[in-house]
PDB file of N, CA and C in Angstrom:
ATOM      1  N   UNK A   1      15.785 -12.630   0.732  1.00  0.00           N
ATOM      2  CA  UNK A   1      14.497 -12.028   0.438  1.00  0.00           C
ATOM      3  C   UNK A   1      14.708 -10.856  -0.513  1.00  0.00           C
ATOM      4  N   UNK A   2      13.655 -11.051  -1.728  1.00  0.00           N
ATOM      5  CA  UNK A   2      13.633  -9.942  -2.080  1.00  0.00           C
ATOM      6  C   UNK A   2      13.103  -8.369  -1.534  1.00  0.00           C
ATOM      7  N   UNK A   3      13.011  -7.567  -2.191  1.00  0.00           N
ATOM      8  CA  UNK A   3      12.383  -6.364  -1.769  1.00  0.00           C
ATOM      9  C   UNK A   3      12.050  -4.982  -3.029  1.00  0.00           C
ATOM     10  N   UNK A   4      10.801  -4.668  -3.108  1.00  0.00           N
ATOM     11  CA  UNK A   4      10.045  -4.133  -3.558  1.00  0.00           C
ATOM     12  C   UNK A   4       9.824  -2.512  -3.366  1.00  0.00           C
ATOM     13  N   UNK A   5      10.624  -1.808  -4.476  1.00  0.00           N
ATOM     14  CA  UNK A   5      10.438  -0.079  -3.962  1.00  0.00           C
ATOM     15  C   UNK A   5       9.669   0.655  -4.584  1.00  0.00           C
ATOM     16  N   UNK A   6       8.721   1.153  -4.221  1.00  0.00           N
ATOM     17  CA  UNK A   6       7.224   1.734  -4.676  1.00  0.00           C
ATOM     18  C   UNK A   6       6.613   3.233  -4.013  1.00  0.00           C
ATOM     19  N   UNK A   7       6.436   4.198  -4.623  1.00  0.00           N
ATOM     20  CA  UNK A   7       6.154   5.522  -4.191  1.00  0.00           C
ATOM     21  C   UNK A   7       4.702   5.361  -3.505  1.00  0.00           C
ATOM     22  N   UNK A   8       4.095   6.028  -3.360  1.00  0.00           N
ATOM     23  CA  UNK A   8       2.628   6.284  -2.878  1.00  0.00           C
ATOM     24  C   UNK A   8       2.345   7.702  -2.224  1.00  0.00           C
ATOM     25  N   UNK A   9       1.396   8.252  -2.456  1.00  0.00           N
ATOM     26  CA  UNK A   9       1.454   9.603  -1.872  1.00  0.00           C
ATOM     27  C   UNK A   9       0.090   9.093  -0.671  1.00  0.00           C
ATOM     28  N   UNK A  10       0.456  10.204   0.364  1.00  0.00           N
ATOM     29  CA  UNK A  10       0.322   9.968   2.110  1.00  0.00           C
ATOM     30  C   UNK A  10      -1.139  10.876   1.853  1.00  0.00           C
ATOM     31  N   UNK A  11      -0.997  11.725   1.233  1.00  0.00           N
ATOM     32  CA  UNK A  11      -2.593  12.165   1.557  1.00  0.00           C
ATOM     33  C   UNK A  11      -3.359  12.461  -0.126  1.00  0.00           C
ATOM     34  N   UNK A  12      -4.701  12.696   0.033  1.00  0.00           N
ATOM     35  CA  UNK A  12      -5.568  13.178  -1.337  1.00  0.00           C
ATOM     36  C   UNK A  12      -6.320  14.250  -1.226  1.00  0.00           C
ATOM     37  N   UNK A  13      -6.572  14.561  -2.495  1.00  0.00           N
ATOM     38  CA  UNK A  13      -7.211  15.837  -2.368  1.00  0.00           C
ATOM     39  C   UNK A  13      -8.579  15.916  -1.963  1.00  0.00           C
ATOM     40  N   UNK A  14      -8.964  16.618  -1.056  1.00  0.00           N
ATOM     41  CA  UNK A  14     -10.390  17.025  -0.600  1.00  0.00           C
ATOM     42  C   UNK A  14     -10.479  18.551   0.206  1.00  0.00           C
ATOM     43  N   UNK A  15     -11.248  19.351  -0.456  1.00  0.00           N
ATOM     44  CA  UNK A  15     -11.139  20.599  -0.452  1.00  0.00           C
ATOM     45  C   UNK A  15     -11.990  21.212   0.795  1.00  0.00           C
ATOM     46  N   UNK A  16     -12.650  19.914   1.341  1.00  0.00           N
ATOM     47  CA  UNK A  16     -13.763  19.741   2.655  1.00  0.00           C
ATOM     48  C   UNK A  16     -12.793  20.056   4.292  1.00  0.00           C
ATOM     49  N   UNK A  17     -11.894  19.445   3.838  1.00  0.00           N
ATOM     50  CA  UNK A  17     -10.611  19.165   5.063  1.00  0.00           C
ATOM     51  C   UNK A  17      -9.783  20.222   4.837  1.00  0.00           C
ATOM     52  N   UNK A  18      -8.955  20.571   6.367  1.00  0.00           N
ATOM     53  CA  UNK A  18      -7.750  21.835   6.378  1.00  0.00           C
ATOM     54  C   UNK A  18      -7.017  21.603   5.201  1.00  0.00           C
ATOM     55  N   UNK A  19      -6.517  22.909   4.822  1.00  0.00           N
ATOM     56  CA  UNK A  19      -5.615  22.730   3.612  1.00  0.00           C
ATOM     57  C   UNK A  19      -5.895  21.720   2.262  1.00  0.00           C
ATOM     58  N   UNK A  20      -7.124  21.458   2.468  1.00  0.00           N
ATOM     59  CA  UNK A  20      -8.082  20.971   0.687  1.00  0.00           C
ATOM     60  C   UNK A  20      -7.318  19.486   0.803  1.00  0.00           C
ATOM     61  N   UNK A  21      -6.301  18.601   2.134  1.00  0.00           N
ATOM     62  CA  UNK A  21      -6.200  17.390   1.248  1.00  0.00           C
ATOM     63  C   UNK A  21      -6.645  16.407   2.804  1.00  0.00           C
ATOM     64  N   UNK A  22      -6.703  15.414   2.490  1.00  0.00           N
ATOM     65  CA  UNK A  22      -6.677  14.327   3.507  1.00  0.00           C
ATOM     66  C   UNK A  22      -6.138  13.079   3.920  1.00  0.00           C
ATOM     67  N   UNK A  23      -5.611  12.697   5.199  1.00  0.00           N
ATOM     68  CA  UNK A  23      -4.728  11.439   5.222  1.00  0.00           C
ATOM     69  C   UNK A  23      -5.269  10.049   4.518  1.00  0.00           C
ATOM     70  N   UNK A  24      -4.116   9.539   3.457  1.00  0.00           N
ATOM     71  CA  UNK A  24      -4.764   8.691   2.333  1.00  0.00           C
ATOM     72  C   UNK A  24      -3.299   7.706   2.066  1.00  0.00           C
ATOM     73  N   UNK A  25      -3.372   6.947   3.447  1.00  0.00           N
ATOM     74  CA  UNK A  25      -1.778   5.988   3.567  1.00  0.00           C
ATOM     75  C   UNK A  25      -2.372   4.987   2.546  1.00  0.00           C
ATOM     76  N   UNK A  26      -3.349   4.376   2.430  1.00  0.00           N
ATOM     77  CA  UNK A  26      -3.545   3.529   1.355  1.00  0.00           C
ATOM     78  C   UNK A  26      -3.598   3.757   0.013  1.00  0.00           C
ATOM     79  N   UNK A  27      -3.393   4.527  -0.330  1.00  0.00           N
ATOM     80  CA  UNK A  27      -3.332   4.848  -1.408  1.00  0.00           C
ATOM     81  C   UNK A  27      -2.372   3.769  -2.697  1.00  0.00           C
ATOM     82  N   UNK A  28      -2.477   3.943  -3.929  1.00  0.00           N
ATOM     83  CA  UNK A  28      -2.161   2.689  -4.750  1.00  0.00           C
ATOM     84  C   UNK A  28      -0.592   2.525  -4.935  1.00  0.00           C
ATOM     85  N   UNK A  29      -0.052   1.554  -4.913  1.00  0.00           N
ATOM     86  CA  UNK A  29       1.609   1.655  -4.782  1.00  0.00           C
ATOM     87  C   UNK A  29       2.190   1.791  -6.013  1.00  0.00           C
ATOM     88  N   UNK A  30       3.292   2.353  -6.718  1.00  0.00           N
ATOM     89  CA  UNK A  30       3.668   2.417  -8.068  1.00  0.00           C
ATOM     90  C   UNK A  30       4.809   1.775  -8.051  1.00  0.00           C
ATOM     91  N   UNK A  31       4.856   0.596  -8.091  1.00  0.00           N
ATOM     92  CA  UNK A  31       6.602  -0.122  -8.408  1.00  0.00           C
ATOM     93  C   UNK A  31       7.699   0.849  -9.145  1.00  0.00           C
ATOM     94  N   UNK A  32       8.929   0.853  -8.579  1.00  0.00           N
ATOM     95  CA  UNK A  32      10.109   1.540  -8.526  1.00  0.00           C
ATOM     96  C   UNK A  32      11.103   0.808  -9.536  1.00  0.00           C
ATOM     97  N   UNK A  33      10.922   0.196  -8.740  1.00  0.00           N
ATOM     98  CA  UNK A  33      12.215  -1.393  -8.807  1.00  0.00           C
ATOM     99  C   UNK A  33      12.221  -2.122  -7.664  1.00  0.00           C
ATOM    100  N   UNK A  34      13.457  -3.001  -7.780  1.00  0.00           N
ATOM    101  CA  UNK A  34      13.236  -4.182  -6.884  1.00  0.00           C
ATOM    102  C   UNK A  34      14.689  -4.158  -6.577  1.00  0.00           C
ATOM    103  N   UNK A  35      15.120  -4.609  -5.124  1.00  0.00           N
ATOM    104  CA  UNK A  35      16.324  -4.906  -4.665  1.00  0.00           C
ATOM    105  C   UNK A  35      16.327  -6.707  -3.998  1.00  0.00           C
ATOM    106  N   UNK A  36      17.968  -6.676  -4.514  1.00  0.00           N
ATOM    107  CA  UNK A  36      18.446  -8.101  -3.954  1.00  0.00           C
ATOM    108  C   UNK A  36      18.504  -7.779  -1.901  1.00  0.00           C
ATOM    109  N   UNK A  37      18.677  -6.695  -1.364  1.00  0.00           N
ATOM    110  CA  UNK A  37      18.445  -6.839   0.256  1.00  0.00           C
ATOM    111  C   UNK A  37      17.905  -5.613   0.711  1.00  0.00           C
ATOM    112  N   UNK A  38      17.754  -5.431   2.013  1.00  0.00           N
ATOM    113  CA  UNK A  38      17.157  -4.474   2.268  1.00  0.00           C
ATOM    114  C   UNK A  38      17.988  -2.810   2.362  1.00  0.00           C
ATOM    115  N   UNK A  39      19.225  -3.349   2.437  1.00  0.00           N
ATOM    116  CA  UNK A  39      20.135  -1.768   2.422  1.00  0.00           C
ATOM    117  C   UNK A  39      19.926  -1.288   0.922  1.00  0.00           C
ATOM    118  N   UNK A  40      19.915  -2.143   0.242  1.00  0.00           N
ATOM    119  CA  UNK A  40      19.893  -1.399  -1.437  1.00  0.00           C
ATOM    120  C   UNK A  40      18.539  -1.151  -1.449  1.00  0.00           C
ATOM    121  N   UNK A  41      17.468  -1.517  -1.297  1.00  0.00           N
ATOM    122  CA  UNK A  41      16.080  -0.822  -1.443  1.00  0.00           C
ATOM    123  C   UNK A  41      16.285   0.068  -0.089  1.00  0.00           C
ATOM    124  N   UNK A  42      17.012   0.585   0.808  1.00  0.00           N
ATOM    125  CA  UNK A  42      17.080   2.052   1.497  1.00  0.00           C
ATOM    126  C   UNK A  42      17.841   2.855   0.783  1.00  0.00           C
ATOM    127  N   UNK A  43      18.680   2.427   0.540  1.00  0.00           N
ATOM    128  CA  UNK A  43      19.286   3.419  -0.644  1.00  0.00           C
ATOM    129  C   UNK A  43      18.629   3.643  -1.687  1.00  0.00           C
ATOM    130  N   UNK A  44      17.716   2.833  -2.497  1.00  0.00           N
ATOM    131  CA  UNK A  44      17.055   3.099  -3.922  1.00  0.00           C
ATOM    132  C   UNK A  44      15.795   4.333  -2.913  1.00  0.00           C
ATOM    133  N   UNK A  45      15.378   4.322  -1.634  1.00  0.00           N
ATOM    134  CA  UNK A  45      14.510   5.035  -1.056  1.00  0.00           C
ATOM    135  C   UNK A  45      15.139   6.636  -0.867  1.00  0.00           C
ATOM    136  N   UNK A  46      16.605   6.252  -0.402  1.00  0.00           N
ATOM    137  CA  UNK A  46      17.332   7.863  -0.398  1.00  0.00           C
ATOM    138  C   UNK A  46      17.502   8.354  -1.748  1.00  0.00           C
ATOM    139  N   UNK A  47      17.410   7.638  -2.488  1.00  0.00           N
ATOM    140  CA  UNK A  47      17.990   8.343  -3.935  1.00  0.00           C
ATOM    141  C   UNK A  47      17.035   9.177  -4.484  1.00  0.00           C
ATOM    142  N   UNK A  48      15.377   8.319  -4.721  1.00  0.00           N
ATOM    143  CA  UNK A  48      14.191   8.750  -4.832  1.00  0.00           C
ATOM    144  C   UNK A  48      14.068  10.451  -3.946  1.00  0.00           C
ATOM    145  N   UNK A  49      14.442  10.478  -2.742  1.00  0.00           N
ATOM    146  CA  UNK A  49      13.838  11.261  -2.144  1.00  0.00           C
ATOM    147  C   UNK A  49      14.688  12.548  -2.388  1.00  0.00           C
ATOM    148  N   UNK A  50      16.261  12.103  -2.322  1.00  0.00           N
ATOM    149  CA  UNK A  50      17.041  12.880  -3.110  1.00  0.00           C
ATOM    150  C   UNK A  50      16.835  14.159  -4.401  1.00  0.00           C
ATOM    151  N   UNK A  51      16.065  13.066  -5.203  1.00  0.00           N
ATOM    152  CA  UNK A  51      15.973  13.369  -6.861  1.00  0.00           C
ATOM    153  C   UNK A  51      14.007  14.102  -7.211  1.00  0.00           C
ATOM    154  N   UNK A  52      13.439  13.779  -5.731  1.00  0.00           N
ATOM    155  CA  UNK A  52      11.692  14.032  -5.884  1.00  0.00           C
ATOM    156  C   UNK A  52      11.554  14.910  -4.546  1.00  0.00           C
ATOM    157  N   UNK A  53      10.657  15.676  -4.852  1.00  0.00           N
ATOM    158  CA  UNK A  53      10.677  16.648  -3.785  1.00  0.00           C
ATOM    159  C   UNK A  53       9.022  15.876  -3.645  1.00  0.00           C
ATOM    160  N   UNK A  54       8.250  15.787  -2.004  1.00  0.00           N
ATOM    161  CA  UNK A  54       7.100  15.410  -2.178  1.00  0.00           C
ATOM    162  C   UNK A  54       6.158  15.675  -2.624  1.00  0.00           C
ATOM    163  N   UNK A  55       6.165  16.991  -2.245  1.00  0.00           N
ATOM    164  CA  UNK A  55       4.727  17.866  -3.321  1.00  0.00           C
ATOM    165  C   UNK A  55       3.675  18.098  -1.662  1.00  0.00           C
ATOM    166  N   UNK A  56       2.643  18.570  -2.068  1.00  0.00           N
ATOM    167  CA  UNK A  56       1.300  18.400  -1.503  1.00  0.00           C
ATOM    168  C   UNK A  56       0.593  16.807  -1.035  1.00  0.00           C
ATOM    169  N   UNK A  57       1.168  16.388  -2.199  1.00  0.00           N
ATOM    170  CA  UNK A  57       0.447  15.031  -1.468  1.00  0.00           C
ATOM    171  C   UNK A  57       1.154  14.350  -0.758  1.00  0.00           C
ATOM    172  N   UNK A  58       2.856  14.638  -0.667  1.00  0.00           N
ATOM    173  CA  UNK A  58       3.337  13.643   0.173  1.00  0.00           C
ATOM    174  C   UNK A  58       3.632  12.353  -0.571  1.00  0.00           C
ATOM    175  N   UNK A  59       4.326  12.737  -1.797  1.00  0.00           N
ATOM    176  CA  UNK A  59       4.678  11.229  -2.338  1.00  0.00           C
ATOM    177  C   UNK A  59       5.864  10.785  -1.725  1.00  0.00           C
ATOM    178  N   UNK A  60       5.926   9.504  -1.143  1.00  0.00           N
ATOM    179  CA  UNK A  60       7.641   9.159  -0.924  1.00  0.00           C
ATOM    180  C   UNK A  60       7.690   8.050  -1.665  1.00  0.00           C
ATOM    181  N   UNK A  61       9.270   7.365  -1.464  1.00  0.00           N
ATOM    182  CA  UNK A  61       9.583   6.111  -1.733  1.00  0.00           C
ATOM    183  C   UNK A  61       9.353   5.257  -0.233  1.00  0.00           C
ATOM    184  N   UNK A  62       8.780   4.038  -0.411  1.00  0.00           N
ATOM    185  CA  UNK A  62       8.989   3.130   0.416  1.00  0.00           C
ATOM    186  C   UNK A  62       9.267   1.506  -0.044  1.00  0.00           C
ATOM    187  N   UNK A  63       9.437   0.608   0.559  1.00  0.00           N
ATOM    188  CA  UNK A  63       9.895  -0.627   0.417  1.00  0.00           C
ATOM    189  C   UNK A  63       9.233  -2.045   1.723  1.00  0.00           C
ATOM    190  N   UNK A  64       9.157  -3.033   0.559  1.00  0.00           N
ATOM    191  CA  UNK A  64       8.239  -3.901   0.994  1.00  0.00           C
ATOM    192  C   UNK A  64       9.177  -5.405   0.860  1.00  0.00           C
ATOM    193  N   UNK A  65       9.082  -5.960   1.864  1.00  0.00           N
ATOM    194  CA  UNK A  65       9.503  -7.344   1.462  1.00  0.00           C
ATOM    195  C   UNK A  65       8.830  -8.636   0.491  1.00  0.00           C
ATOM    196  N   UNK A  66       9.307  -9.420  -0.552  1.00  0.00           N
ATOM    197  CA  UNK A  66       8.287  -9.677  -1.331  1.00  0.00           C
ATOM    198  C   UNK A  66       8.840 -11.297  -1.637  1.00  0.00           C
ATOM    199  N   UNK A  67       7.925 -12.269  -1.311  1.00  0.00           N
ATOM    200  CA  UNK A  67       8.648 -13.857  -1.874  1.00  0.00           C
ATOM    201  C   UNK A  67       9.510 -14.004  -3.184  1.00  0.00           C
TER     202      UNK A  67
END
């Protein structure tokens, strides 16, 4: 199986809610790259997180299994 590594940030801005943002897991996925198994897309996830600090919104790397 392949696998699919894509950021997304966890919350959005709304200035209505504590601290101006709000929980926003759906948010749109941004393709990374792609791994041949799942340890190399955890590692392409540590590297990301390594090299990106999240911010306010909570961007991470995550990974998806993909046909």
């Amino acid at each position: 199986m392949k696998y699919r590594v894509f950021t997304r940030n966890w919350w959005k801005h709304n200035p209505a809610w504590p601290g101006g943002r709000e929980p926003h897991g759906g948010a749109r996925k941004h393709t990374i790259g792609f791994a041949d198994s799942e340890e190399s897309a955890r590692d392409m996830c540590r590297v990301y997180a390594a090299n990106h600090k999240p911010g306010k919104l909570g961007r991470k790397a995550e990974y998806e299994g993909v046909q």
